[in-house]
Protein backbone atom coordinates (compact mmCIF):
# COMPACT_ATOMS: atom_id res chain seq x y z
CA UNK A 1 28.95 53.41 -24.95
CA UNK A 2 28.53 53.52 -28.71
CA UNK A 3 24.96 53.26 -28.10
CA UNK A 4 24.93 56.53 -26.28
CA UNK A 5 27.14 58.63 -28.01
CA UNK A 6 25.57 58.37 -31.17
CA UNK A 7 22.17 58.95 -29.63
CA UNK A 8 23.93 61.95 -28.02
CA UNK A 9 25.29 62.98 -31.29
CA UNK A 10 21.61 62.61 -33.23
CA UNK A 11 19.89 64.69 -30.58
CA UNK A 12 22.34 67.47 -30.51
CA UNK A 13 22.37 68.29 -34.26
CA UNK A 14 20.67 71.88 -34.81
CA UNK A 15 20.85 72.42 -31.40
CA UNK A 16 23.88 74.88 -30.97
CA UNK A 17 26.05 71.67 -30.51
CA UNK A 18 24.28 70.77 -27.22
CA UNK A 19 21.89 68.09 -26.12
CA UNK A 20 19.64 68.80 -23.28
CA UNK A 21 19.82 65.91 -20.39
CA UNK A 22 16.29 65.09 -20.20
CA UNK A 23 13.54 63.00 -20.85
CA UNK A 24 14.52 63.39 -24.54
CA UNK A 25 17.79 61.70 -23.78
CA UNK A 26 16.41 58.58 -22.01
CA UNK A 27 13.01 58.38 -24.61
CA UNK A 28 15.81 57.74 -27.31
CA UNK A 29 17.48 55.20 -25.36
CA UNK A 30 13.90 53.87 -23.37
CA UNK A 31 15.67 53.75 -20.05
CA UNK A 32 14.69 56.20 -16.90
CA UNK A 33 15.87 59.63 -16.76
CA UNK A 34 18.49 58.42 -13.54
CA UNK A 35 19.68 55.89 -15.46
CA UNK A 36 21.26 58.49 -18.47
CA UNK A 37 22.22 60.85 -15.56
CA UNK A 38 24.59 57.94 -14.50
CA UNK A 39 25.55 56.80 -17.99
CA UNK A 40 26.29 59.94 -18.98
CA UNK A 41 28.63 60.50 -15.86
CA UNK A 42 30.66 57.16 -16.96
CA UNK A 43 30.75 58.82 -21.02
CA UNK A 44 32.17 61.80 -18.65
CA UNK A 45 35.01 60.30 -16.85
CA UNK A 46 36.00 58.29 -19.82
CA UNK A 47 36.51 61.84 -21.53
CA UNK A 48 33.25 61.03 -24.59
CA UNK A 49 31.43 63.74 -23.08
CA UNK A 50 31.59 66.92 -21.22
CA UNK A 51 28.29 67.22 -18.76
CA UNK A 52 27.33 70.07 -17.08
CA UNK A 53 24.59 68.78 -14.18
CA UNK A 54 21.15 70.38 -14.80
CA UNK A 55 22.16 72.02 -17.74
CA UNK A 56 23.21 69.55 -20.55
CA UNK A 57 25.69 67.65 -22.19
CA UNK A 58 27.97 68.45 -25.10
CA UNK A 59 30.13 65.57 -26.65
CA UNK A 60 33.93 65.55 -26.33
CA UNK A 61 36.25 65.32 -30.16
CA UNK A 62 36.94 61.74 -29.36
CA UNK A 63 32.62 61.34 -28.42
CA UNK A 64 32.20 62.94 -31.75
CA UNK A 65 34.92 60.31 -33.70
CA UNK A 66 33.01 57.63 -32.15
CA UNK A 67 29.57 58.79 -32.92
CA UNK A 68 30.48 59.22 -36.56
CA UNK A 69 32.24 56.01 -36.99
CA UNK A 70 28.91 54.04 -35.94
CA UNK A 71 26.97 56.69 -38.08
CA UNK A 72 29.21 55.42 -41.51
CA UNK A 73 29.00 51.85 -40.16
CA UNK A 74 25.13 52.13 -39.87
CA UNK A 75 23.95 53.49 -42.92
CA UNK A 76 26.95 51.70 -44.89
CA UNK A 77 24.80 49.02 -43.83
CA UNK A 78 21.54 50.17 -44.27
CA UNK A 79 22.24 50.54 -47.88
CA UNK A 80 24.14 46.93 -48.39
CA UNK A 81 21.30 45.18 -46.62
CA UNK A 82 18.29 47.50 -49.51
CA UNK A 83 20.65 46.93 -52.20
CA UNK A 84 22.38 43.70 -52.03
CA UNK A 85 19.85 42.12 -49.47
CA UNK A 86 16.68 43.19 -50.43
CA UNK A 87 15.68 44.30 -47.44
CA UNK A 88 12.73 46.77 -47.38
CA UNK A 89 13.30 50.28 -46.09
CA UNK A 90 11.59 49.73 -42.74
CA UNK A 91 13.61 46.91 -41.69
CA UNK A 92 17.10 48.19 -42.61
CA UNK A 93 17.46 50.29 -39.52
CA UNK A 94 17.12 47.88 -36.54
CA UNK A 95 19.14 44.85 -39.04
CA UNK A 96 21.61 47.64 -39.02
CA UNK A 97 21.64 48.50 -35.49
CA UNK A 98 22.34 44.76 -34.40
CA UNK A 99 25.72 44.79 -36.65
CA UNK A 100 26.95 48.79 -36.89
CA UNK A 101 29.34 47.18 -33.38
CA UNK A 102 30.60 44.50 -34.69
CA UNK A 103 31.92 44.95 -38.54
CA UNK A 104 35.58 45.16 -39.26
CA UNK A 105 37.44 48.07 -41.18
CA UNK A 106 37.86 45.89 -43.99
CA UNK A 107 33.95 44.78 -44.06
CA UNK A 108 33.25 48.39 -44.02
CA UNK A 109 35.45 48.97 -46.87
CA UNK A 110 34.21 46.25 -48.65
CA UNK A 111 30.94 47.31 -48.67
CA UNK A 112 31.81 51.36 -49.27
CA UNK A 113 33.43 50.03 -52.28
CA UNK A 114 30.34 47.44 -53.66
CA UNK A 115 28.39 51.03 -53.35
CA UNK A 116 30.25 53.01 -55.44
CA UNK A 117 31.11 54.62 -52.14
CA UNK A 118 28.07 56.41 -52.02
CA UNK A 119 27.18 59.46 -49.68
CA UNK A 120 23.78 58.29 -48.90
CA UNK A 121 21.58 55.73 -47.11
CA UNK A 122 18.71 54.53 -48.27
CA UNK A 123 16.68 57.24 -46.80
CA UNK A 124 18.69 60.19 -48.20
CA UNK A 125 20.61 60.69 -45.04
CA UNK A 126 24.56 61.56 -45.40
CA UNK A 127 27.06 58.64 -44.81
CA UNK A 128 29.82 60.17 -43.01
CA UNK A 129 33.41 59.82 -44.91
CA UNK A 130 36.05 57.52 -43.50
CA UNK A 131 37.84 60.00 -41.81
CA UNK A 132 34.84 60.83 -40.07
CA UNK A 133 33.14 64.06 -42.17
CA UNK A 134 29.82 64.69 -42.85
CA UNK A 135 28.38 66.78 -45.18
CA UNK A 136 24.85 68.39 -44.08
CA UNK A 137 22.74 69.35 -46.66
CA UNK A 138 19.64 71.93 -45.60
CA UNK A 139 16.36 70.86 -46.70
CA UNK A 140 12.92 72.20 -46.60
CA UNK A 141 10.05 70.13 -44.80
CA UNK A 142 7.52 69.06 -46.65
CA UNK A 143 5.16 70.77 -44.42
CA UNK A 144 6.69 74.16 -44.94
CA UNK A 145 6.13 73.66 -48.30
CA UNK A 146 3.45 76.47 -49.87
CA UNK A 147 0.33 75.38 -52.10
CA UNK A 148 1.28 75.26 -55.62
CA UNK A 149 4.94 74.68 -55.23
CA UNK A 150 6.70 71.52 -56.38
CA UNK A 151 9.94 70.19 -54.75
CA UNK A 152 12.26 66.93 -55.09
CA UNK A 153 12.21 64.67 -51.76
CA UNK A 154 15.84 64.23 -50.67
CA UNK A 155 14.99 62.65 -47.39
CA UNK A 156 12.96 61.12 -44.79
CA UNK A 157 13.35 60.24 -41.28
CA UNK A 158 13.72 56.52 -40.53
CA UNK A 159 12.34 56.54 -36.67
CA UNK A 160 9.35 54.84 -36.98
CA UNK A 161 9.23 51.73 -39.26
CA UNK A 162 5.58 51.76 -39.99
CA UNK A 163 5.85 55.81 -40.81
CA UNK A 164 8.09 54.33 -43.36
CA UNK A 165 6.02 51.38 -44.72
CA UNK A 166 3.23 53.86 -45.28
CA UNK A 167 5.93 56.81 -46.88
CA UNK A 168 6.96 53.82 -49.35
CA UNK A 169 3.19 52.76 -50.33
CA UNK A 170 2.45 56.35 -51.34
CA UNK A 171 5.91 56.71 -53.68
CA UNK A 172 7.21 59.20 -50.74
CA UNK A 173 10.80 58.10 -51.58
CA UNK A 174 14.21 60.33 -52.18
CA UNK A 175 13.94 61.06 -55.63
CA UNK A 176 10.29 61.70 -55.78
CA UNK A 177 9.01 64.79 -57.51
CA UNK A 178 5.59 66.45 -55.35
CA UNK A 179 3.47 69.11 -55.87
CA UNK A 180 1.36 70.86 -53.11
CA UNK A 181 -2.56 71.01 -54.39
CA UNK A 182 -3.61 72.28 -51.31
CA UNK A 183 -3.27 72.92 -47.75
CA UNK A 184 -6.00 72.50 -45.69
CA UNK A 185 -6.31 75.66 -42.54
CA UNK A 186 -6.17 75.37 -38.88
CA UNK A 187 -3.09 72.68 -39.25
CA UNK A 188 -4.98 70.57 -41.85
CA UNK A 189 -3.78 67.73 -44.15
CA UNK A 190 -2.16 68.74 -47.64
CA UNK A 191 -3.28 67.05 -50.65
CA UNK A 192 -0.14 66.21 -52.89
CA UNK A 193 0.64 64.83 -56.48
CA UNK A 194 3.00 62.35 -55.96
CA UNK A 195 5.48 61.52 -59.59
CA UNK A 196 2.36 62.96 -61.37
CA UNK A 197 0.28 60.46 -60.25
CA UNK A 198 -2.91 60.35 -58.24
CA UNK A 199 -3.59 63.05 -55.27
CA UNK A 200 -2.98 62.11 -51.82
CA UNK A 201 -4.41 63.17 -49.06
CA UNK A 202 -0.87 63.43 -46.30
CA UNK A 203 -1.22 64.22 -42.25
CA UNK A 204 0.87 66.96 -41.04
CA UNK A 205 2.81 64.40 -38.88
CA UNK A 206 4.61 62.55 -41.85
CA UNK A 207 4.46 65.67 -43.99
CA UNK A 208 6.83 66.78 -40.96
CA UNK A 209 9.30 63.84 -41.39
CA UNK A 210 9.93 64.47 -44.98
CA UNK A 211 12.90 66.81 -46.45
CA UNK A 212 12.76 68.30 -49.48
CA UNK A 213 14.48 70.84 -52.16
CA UNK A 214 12.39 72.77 -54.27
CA UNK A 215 12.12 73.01 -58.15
């Protein structure tokens, strides 16, 4: 049930507060299409959800209190398992998805505090407050951004541990200052200056999976 709501909750931010029940749905959760359709009836009667067949399905204020709650506990734990742990950025987020069910109030407290009850995870995305706010912050993607422009990276998407792996070798991390040399036509590569340091030559796909703020 967790699972689902917060999967529900990921998938319909920017999207008019509504996520579509398709294939989208069940890629996330890499279960057949059917299968959500019936989960998503159970997250109905149970009052998480309000589903409209065909259409989509919008989560409930009590979905929404759960969805945040595993949010905090997740990237509370994300950052205690980089900072305290060592853990590398790639392998915080499934370590963190095998304990974000089973933490107490006062291990998530605990750990707030040891972080200076900070409003980010390790990737630069916002760690919802205890009483379950979060403050969204609108960034530019790095693809968006035009030749000779420099901007700050304040975050990068954490779905794909190797995307990560590679991000990190190249210095792609929040924090990171980055200058676009060039962009190549047609949807070619951009060739970046990374903290001053060597050019890189970056793919449109991860260029897509970083946010930034210009300077």
């Amino acid at each position: 049930m967790q699972d689902y709501v917060k999967a529900i909750y990921k998938l319909q931010e920017g999207r008019d507060g509504v996520a579509k029940l398709n294939k989208t749905i069940a890629k996330k959760m890499q279960i057949s299409p059917p299968s959500v359709t019936s989960i998503i009836k159970k997250l109905a009667e149970q009052h998480l959800v309000r589903y409209t067949p065909y259409r989509g399905v919008e989560l409930t204020l009590a979905g929404e209190k759960i969805a945040l709650e595993m949010i905090r506990h997740h990237r509370l734990l994300e950052f205690y398992l980089a900072e305290a742990l060592g853990y590398s950025w790639d392998q915080v987020d499934a370590e963190a998805d095998k304990l974000e069910h089973v933490i107490s109030e006062e291990f998530e407290d605990r750990i707030d505090k040891v972080l200076n009850f900070s409003t980010l995870d390790p990737h630069g995305a916002p760690i919802p407050s205890k009483d379950g706010a979060m403050k969204h912050r609108e960034y530019l993607r790095l693809v968006e951004l035009p030749k000779g422009k420099t901007a700050v990276v304040r975050q990068v998407s954490d779905r794909d541990p190797d995307m990560l792996r590679y991000m990190g070798s190249l210095g792609l991390k929040p924090g990171a200052c980055v200058e676009v040399r060039e962009k190549a036509p047609f949807s070619g590569p951009l060739v970046l200056k990374i903290d001053s340091n060597e050019e890189q030559v970056l793919g449109l796909e991860v260029a897509d999976h970083v946010y930034v703020t210009v300077t």
